[in-house]
Protein backbone atom coordinates (compact mmCIF):
# COMPACT_ATOMS: atom_id res chain seq x y z
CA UNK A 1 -34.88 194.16 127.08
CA UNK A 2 -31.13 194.56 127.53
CA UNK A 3 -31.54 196.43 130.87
CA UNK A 4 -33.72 193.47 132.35
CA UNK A 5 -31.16 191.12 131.33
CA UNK A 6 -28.73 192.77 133.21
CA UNK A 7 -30.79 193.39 136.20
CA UNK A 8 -31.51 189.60 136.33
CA UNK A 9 -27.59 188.99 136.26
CA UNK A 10 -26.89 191.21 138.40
CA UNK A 11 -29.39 189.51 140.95
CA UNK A 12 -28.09 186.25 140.42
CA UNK A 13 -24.53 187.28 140.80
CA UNK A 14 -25.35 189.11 143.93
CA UNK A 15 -27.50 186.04 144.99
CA UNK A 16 -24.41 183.73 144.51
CA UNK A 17 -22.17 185.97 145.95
CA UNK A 18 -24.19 186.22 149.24
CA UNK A 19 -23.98 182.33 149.46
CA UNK A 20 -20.36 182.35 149.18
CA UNK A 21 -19.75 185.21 151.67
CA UNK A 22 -21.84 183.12 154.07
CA UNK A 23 -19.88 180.11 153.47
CA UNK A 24 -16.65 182.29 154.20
CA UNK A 25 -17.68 183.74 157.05
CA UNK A 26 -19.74 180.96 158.96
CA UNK A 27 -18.42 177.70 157.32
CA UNK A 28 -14.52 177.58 157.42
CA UNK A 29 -14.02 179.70 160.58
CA UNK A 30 -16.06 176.96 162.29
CA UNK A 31 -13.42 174.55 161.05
CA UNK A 32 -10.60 175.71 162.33
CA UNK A 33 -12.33 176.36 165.26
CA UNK A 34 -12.80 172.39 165.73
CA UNK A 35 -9.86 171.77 165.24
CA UNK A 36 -8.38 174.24 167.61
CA UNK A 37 -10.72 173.45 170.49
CA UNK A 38 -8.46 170.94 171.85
CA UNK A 39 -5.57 173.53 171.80
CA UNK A 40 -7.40 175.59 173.33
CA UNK A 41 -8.98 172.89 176.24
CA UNK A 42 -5.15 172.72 176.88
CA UNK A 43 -4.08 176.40 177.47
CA UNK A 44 -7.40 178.22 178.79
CA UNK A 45 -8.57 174.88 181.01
CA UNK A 46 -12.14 175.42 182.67
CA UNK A 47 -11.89 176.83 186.13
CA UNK A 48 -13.01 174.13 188.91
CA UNK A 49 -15.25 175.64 191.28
């Protein structure tokens, strides 16, 4: 019984740790992104054709 506990934790904490990862890795970098797309408008300006 001990060793299903600990599977079951060991899912959730995986589970919970996969949200967070995604939150790192998606989440924040596309909010500094937003705010540095202005910046970047000003130094790399699209090319008129």
């Amino acid at each position: 019984m001990a060793l299903l506990l600990d599977a079951c934790s060991t899912l959730i904490s995986l589970i919970f740790l996969g949200i967070v990862g995604l939150v790192a890795g998606v989440a924040i970098p596309g909010l500094f992104m937003s705010a540095a797309a202005p910046w970047l408008d000003w130094i790399l300006p699209l090319r008129k054709k």
